[in-house]
C-alpha atoms as a PDB file:
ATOM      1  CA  UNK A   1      51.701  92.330   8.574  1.00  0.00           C
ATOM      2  CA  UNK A   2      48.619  93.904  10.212  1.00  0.00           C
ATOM      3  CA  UNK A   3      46.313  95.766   7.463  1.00  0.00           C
ATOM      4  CA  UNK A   4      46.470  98.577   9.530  1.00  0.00           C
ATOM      5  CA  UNK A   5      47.712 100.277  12.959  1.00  0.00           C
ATOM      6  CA  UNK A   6      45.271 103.526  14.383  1.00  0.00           C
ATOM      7  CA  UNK A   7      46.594 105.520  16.524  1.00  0.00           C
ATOM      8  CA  UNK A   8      44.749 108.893  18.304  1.00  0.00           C
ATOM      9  CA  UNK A   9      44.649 110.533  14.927  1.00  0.00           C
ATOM     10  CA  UNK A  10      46.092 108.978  12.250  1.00  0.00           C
ATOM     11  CA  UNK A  11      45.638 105.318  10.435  1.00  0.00           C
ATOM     12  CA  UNK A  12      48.738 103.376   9.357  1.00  0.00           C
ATOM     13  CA  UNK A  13      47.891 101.496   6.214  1.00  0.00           C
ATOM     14  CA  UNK A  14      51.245  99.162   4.666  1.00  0.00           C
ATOM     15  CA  UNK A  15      53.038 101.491   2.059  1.00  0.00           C
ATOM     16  CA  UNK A  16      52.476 100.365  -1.686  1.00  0.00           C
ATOM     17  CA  UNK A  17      51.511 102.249  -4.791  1.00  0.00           C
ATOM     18  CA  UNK A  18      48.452 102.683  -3.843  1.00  0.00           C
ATOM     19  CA  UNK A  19      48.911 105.972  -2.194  1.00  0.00           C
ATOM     20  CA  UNK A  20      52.668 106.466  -3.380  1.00  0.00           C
ATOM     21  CA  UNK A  21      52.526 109.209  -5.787  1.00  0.00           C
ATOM     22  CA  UNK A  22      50.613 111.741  -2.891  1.00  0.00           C
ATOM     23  CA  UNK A  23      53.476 110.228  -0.958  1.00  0.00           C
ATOM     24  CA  UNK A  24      56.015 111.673  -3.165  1.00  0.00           C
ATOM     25  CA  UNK A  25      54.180 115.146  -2.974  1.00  0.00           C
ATOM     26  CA  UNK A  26      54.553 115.030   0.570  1.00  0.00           C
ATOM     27  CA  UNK A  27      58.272 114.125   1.283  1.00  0.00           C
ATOM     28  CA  UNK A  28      60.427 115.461  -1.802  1.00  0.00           C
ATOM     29  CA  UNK A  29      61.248 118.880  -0.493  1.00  0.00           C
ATOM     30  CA  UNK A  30      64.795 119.337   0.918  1.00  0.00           C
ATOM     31  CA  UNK A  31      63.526 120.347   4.257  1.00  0.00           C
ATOM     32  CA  UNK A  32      62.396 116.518   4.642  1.00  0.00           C
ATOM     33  CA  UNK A  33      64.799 114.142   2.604  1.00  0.00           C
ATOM     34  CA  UNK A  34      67.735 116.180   4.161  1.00  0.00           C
ATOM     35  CA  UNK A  35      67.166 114.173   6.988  1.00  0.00           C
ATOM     36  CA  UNK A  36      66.876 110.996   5.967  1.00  0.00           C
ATOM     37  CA  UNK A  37      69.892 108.676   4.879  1.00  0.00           C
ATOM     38  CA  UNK A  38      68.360 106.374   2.134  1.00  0.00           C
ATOM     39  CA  UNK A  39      66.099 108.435   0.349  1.00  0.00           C
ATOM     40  CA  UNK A  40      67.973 111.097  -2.469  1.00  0.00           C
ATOM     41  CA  UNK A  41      67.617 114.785  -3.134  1.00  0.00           C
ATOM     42  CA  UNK A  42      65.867 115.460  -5.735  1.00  0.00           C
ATOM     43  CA  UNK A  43      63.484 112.798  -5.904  1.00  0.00           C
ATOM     44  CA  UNK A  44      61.657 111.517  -8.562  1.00  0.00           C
ATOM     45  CA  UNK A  45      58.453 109.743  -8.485  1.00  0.00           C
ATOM     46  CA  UNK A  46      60.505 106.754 -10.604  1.00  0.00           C
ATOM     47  CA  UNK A  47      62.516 106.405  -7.442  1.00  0.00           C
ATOM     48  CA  UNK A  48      59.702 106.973  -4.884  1.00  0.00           C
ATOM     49  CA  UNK A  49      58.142 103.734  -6.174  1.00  0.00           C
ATOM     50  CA  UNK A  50      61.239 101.949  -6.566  1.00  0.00           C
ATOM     51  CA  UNK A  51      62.255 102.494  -2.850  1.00  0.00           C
ATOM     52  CA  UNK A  52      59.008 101.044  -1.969  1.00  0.00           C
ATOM     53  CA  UNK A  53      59.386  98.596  -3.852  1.00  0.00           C
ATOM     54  CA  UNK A  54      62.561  97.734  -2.355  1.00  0.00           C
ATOM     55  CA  UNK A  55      61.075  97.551   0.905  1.00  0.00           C
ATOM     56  CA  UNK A  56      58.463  94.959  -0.229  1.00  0.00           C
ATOM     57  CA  UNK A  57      61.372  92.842  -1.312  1.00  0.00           C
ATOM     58  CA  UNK A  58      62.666  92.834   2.056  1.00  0.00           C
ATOM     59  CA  UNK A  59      60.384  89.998   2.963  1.00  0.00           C
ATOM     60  CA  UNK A  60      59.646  90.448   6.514  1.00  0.00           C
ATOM     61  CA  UNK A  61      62.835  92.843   6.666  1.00  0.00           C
ATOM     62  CA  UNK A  62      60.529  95.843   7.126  1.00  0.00           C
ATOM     63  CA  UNK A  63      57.375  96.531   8.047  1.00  0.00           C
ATOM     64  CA  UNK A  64      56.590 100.528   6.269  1.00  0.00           C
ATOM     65  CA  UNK A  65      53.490 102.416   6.475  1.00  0.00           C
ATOM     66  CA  UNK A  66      51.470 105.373   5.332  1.00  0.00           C
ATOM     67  CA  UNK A  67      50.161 107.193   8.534  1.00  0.00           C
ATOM     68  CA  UNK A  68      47.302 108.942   6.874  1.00  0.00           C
ATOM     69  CA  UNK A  69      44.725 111.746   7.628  1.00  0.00           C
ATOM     70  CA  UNK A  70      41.441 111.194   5.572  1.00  0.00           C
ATOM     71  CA  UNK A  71      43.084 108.706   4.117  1.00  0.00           C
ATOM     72  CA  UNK A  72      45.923 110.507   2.090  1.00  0.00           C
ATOM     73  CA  UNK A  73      49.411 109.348   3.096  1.00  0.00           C
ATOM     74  CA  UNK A  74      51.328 112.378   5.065  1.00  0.00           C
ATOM     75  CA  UNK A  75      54.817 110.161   5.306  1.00  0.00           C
ATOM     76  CA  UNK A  76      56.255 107.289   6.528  1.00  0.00           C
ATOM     77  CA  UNK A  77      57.397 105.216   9.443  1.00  0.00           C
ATOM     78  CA  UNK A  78      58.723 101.675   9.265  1.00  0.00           C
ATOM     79  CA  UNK A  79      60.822  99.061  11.216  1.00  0.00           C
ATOM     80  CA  UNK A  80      64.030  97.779   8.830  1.00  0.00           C
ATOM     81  CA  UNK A  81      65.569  94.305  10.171  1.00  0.00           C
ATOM     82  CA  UNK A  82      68.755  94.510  11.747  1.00  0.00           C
ATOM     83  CA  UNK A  83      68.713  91.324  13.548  1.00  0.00           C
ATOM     84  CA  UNK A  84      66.699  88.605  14.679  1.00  0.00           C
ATOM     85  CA  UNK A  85      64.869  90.692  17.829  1.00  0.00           C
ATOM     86  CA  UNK A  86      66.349  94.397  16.534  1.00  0.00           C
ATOM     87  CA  UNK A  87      64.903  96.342  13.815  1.00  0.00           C
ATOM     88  CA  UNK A  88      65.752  99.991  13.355  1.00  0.00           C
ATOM     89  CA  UNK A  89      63.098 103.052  12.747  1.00  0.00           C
ATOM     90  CA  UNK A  90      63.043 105.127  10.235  1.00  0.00           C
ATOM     91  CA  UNK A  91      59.794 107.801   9.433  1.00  0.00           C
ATOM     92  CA  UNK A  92      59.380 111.533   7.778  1.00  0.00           C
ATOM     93  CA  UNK A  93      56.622 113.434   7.604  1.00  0.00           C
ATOM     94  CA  UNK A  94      55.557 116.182   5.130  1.00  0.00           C
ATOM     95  CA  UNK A  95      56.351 119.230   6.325  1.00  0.00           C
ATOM     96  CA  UNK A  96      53.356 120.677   6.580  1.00  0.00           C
ATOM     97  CA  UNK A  97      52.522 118.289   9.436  1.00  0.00           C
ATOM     98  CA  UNK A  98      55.404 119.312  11.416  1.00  0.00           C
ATOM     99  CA  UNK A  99      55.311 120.589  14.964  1.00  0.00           C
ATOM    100  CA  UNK A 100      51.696 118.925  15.309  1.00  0.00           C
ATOM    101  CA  UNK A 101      52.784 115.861  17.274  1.00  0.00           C
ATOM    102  CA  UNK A 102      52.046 113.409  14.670  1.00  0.00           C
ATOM    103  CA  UNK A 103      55.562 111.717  14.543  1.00  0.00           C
ATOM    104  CA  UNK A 104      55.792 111.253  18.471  1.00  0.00           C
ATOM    105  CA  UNK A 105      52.339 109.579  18.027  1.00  0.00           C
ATOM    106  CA  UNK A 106      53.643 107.675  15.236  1.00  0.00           C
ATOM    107  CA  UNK A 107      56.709 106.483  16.634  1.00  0.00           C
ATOM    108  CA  UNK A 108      54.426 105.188  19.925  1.00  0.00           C
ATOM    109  CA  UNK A 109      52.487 103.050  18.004  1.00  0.00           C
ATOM    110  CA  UNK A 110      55.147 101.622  15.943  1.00  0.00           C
ATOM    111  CA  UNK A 111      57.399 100.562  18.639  1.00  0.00           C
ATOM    112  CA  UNK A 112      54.420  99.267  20.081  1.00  0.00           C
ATOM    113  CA  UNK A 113      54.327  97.543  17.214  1.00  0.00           C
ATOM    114  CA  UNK A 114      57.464  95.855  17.175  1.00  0.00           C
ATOM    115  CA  UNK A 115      57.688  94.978  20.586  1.00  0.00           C
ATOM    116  CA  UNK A 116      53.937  93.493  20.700  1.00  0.00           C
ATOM    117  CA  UNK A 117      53.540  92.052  17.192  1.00  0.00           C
ATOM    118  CA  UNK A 118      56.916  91.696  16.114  1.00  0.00           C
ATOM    119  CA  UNK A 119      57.755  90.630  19.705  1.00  0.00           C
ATOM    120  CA  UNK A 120      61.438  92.360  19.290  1.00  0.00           C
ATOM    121  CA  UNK A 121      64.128  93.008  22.129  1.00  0.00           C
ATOM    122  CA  UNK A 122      65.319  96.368  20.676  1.00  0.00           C
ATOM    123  CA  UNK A 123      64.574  99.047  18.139  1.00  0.00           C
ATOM    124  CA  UNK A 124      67.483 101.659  17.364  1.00  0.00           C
ATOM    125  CA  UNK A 125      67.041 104.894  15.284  1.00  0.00           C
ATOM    126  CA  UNK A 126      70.038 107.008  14.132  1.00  0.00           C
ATOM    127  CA  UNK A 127      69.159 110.915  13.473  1.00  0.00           C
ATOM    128  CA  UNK A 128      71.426 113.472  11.959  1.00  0.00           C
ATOM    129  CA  UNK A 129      73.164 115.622  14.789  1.00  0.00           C
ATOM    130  CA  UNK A 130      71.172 119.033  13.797  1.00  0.00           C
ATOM    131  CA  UNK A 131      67.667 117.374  13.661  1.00  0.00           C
ATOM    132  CA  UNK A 132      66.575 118.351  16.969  1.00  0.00           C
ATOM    133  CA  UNK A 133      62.524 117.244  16.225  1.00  0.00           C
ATOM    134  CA  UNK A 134      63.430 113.723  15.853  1.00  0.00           C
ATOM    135  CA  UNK A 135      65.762 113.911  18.609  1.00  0.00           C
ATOM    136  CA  UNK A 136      62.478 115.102  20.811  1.00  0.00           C
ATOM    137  CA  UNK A 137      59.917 112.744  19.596  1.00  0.00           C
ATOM    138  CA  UNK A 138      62.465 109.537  20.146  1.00  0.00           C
ATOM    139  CA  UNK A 139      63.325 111.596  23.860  1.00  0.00           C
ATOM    140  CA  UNK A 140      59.427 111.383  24.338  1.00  0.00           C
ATOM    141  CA  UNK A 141      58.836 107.438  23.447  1.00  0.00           C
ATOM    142  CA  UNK A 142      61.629 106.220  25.760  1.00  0.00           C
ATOM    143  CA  UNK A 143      64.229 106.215  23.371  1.00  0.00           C
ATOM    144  CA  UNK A 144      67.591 106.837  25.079  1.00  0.00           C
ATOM    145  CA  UNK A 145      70.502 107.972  23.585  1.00  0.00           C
ATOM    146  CA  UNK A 146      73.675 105.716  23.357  1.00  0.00           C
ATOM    147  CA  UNK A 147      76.397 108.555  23.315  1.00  0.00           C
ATOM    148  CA  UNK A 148      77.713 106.940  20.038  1.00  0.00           C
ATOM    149  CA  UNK A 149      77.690 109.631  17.169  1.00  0.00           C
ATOM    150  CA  UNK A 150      79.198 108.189  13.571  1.00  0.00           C
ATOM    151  CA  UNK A 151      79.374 109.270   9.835  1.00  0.00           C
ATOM    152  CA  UNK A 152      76.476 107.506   7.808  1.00  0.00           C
ATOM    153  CA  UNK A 153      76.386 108.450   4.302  1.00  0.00           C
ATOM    154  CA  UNK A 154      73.230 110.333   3.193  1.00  0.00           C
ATOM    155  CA  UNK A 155      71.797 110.030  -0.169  1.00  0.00           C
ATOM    156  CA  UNK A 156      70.186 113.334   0.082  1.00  0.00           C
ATOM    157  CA  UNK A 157      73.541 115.107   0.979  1.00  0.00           C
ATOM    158  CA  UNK A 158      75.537 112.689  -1.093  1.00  0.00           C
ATOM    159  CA  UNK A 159      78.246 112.431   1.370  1.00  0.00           C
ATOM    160  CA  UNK A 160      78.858 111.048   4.727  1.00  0.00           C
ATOM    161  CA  UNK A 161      76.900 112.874   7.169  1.00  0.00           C
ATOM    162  CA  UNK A 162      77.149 112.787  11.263  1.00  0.00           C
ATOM    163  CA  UNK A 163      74.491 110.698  13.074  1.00  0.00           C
ATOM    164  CA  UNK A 164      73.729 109.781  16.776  1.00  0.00           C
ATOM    165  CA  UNK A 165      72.368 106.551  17.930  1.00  0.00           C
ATOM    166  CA  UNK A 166      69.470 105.970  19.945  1.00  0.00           C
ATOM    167  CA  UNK A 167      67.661 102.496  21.417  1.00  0.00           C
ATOM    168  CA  UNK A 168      64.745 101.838  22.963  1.00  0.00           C
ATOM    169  CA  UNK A 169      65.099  98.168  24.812  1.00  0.00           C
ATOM    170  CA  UNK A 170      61.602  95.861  25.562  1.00  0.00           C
ATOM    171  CA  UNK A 171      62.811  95.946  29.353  1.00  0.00           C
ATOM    172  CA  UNK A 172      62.734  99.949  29.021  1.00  0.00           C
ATOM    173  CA  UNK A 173      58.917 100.056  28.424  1.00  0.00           C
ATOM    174  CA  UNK A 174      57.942  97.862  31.463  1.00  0.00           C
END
């Protein structure tokens, strides 16, 4: 895994503890983990570290950053195995950096990324039905929707919540 990615603005440093606990600080409001499916409402910093943790365990499963400005962490965006050449993307972003056009800059350089480093076919992201800022930012990076909405359980919501799928194909970026 590269040390870092840079994009425009940001740097994207490989998420470990270093950095974790201003992490935390950034994501554990309901207006971001509502919108994610593996991270839980509340969060505690106990379970911050041992979802990253988790992801370290993967072993070339996933590939999770920090994007950073000044070098404090403002989220997260990472690629999660799904198969051989497909990975899905995940990220959140404090929400304080909303609306700024960080996560469609984010999302550019990861599938970059993937398709370049990780030399992938396919990434695929799944966003809740009301989320309409993720649904933008994948719009923007080529991202296509596959018309296939599902129930995924949440751990925020603690229930099954609806989703819609989304892929982005190595052939669509050519």
């Amino acid at each position: 895994m590269p040390h870092t990615i840079r994009t425009e603005r940001l740097v994207l440093r490989p998420a470990g503890l270093r950095g974790a606990r201003a992490f935390w600080h950034e994501v554990r409001g309901w207006d971001v983990l509502g919108n994610t499916s593996a991270w839980p409402y509340p969060l505690s910093y106990a379970h911050t570290v041992f979802m990253l943790r988790k992801a370290w365990l993967e072993d070339e499963g996933a590939y999770v950053f920090y994007p950073t400005l000044a070098g404090r962490p403002i989220g997260s965006i990472g690629l999660h195995r799904q198969t051989e050449s497909v990975f899905s993307l995940g990220y959140m972003l404090g929400r304080e950096h909303w609306g700024r056009g960080y996560a469609t800059e984010l999302v550019r350089a990861m599938t970059r990324f993937g398709f370049r480093q990780l030399r992938l076919e396919q990434i695929t992201a799944d966003v809740a039905v009301w989320n309409s800022g993720s649904r933008r930012v994948l719009l923007k990076n080529g991202f296509r929707p596959t018309g296939r909405t599902f129930a995924g359980y949440s751990q925020a919501h603690r229930r099954e919540i609806a989703h819609d799928s989304f892929v982005l194909d190595l052939v669509d970026i050519h």
